[in-house]
C-alpha atoms as a PDB file:
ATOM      1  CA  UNK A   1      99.318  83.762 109.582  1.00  0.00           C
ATOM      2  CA  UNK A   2     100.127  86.929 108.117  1.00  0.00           C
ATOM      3  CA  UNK A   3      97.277  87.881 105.412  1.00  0.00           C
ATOM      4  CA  UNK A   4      97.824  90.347 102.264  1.00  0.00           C
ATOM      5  CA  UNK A   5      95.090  92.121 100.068  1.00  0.00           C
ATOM      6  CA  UNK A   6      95.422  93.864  97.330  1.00  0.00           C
ATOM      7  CA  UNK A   7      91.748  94.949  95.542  1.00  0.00           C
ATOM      8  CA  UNK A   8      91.272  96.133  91.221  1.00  0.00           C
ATOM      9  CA  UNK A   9      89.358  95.697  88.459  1.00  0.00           C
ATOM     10  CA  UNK A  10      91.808  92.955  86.532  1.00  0.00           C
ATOM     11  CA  UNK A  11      89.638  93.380  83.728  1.00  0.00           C
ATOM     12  CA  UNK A  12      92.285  92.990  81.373  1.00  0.00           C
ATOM     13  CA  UNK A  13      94.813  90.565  83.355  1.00  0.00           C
ATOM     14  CA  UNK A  14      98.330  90.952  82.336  1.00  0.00           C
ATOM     15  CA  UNK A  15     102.082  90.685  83.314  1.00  0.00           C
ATOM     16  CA  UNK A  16     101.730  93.348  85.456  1.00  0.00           C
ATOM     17  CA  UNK A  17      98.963  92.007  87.622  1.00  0.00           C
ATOM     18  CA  UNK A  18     100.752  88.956  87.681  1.00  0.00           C
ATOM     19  CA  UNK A  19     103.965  90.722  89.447  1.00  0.00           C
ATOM     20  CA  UNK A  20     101.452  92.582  91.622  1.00  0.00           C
ATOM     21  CA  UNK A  21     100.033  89.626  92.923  1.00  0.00           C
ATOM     22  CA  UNK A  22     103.360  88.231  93.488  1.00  0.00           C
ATOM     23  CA  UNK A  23     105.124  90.862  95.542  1.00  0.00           C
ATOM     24  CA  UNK A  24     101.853  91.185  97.562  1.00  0.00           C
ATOM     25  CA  UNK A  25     101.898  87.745  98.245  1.00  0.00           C
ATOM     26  CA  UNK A  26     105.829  87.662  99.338  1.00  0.00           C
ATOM     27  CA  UNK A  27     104.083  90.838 102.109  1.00  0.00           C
ATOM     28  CA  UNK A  28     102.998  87.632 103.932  1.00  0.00           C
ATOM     29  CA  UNK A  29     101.467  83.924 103.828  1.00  0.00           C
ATOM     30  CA  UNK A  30      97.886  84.349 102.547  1.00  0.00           C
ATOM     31  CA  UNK A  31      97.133  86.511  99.173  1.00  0.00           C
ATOM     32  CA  UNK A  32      93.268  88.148  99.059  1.00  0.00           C
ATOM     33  CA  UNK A  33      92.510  89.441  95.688  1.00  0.00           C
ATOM     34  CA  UNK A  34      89.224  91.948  95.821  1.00  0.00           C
ATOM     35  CA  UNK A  35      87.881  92.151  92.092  1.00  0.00           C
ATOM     36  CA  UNK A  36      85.772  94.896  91.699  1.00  0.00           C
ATOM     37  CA  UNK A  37      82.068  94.393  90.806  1.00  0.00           C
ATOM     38  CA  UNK A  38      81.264  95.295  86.973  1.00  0.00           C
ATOM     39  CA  UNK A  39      78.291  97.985  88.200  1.00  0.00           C
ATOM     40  CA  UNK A  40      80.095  99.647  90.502  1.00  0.00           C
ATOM     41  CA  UNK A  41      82.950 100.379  88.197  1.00  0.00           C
ATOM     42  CA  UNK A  42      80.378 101.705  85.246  1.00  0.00           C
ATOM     43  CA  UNK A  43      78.633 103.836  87.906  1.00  0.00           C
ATOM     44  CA  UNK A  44      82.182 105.693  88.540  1.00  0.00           C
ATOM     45  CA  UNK A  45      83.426 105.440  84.964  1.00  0.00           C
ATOM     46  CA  UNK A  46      80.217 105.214  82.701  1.00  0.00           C
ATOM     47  CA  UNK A  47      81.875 104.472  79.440  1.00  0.00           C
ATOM     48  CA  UNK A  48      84.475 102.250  80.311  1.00  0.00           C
ATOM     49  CA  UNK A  49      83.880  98.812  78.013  1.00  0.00           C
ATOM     50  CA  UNK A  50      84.626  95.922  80.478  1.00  0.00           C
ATOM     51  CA  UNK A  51      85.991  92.645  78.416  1.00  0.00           C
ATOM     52  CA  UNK A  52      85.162  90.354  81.159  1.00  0.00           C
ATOM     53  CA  UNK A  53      82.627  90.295  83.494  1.00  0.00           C
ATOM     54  CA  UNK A  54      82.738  90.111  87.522  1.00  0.00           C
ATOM     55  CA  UNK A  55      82.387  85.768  87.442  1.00  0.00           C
ATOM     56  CA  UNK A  56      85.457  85.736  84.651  1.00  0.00           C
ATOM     57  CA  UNK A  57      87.819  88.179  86.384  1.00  0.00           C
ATOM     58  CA  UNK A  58      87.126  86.540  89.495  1.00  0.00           C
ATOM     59  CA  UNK A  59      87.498  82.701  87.888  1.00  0.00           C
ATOM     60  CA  UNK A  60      90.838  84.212  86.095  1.00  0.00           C
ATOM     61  CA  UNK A  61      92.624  85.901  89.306  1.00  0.00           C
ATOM     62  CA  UNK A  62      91.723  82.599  91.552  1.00  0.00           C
ATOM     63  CA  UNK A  63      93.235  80.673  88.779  1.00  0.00           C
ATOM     64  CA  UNK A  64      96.716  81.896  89.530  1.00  0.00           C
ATOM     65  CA  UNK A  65      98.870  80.468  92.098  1.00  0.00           C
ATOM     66  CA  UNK A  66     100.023  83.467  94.004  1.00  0.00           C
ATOM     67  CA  UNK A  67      95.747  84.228  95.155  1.00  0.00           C
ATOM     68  CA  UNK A  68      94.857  82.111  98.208  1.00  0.00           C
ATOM     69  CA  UNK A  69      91.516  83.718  97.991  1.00  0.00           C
ATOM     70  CA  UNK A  70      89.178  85.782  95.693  1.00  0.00           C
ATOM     71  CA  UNK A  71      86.451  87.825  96.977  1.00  0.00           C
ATOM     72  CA  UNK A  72      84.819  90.793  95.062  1.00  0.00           C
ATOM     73  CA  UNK A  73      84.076  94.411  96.121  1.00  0.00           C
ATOM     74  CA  UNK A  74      82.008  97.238  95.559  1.00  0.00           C
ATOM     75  CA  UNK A  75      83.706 100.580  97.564  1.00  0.00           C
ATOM     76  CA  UNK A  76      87.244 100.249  98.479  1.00  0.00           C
ATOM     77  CA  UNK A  77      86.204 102.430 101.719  1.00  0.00           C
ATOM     78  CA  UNK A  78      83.296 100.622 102.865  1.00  0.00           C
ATOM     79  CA  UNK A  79      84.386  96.877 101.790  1.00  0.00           C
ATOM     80  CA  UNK A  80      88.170  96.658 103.257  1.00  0.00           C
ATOM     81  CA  UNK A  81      86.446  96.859 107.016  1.00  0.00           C
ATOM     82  CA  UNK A  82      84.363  93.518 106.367  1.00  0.00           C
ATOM     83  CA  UNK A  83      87.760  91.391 105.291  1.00  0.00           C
ATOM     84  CA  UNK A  84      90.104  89.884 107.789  1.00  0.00           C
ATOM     85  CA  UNK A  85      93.679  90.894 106.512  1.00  0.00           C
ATOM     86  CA  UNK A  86      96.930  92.324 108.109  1.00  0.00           C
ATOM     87  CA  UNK A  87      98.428  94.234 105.142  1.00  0.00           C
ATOM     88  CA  UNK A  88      96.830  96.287 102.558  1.00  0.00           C
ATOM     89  CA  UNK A  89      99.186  96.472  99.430  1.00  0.00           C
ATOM     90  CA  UNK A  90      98.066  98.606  96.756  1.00  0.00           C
ATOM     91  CA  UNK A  91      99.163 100.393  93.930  1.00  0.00           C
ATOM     92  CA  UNK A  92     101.011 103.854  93.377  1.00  0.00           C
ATOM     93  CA  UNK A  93      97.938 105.144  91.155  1.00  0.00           C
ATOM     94  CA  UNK A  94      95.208 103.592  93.958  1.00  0.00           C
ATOM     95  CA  UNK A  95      94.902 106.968  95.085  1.00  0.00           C
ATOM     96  CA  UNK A  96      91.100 108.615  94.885  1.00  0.00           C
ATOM     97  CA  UNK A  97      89.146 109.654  97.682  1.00  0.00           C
ATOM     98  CA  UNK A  98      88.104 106.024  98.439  1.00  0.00           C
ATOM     99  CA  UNK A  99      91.298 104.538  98.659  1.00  0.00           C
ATOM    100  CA  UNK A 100      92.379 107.777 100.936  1.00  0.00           C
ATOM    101  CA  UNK A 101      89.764 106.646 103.655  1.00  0.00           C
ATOM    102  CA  UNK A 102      91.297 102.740 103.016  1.00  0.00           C
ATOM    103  CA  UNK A 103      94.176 103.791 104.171  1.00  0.00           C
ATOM    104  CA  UNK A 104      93.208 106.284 106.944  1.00  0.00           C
ATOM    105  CA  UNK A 105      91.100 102.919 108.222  1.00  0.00           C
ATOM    106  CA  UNK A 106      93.562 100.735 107.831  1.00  0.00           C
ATOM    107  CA  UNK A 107      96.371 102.943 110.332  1.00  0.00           C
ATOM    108  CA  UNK A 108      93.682 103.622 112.548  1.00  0.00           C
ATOM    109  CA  UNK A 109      92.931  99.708 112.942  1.00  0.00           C
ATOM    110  CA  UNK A 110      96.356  98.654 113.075  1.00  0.00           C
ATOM    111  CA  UNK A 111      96.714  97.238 109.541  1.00  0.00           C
ATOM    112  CA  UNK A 112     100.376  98.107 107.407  1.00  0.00           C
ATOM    113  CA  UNK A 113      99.782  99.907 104.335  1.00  0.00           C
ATOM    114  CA  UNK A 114     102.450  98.687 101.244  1.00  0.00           C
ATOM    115  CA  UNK A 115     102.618 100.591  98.087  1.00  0.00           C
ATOM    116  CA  UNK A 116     103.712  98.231  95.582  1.00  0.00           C
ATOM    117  CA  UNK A 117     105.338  99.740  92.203  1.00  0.00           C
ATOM    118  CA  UNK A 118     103.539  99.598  89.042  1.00  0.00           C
ATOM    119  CA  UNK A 119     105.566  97.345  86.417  1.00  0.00           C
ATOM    120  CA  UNK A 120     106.500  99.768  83.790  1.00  0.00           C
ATOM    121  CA  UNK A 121     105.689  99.944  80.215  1.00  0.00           C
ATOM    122  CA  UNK A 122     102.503  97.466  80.933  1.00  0.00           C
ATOM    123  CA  UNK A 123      98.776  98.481  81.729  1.00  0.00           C
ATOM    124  CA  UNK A 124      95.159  97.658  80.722  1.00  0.00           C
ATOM    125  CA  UNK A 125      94.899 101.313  78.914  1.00  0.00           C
ATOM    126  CA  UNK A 126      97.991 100.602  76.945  1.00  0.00           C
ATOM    127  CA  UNK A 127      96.757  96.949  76.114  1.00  0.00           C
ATOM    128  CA  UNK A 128      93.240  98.955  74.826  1.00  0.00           C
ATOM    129  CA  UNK A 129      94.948 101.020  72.735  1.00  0.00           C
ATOM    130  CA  UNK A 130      97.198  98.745  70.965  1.00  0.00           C
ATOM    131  CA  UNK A 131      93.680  96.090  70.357  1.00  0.00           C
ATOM    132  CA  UNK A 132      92.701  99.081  68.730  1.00  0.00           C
ATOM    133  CA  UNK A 133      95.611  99.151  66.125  1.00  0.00           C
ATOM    134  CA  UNK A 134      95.462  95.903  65.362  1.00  0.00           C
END
């Protein structure tokens, strides 16, 4: 059994997450979706205002048929060498230091690295801004 994972915040789950989850899941037979914990995203972005908390993103992305499996996450780096997967999709914009050394471990333990386009004209900042208009 091939396995996929793909890791995020999902705080503010929309069509684009959705499509994510779906072309990571057609990568192989088994979809892992890492959520990242709420303190661990404050700590690197202090004034970020989460909507839902750690339980609720993780209750929401297990909800949806394409996710086999939800786990949750606190560095990218560190956490990725404690999961058993095969293929580590990500995103185009997934690239800070921590996701660098993801995918420097990953190639050094075997482990295919996808980069899975963003769905345009969708994201959780644009979704902020237009709550604000409204």
């Amino acid at each position: 059994m091939k396995k996929v994972l793909t890791v995020g915040v999902f705080d503010m789950l929309h069509i684009g997450h959705i499509l994510l989850f779906k072309r990571a899941r057609a990568l192989g037979d088994y979809l892992i979706v890492a959520v990242q914990e709420d303190d661990c995203i404050l700590k690197y972005k202090p004034d970020t205002r989460m909507v839902y908390t750690t339980a609720e993103r993780t209750f929401m992305v297990g909800a949806l048929k394409y996710v086999d499996e939800v786990v949750t996450y606190r560095d990218v780096d560190q956490d990725i060498q404690t999961i058993d997967f095969d293929v580590f999709a990500k995103g185009p914009d997934q690239n800070h230091a921590g996701f660098r050394r993801a995918e420097d471990w990953c190639r050094t333990h075997g482990k295919e690295v996808v980069v899975i386009p963003r769905t345009e004209n969708i994201s959780s900042t644009m979704l902020k801004e237009y709550s604000k208009t409204r």
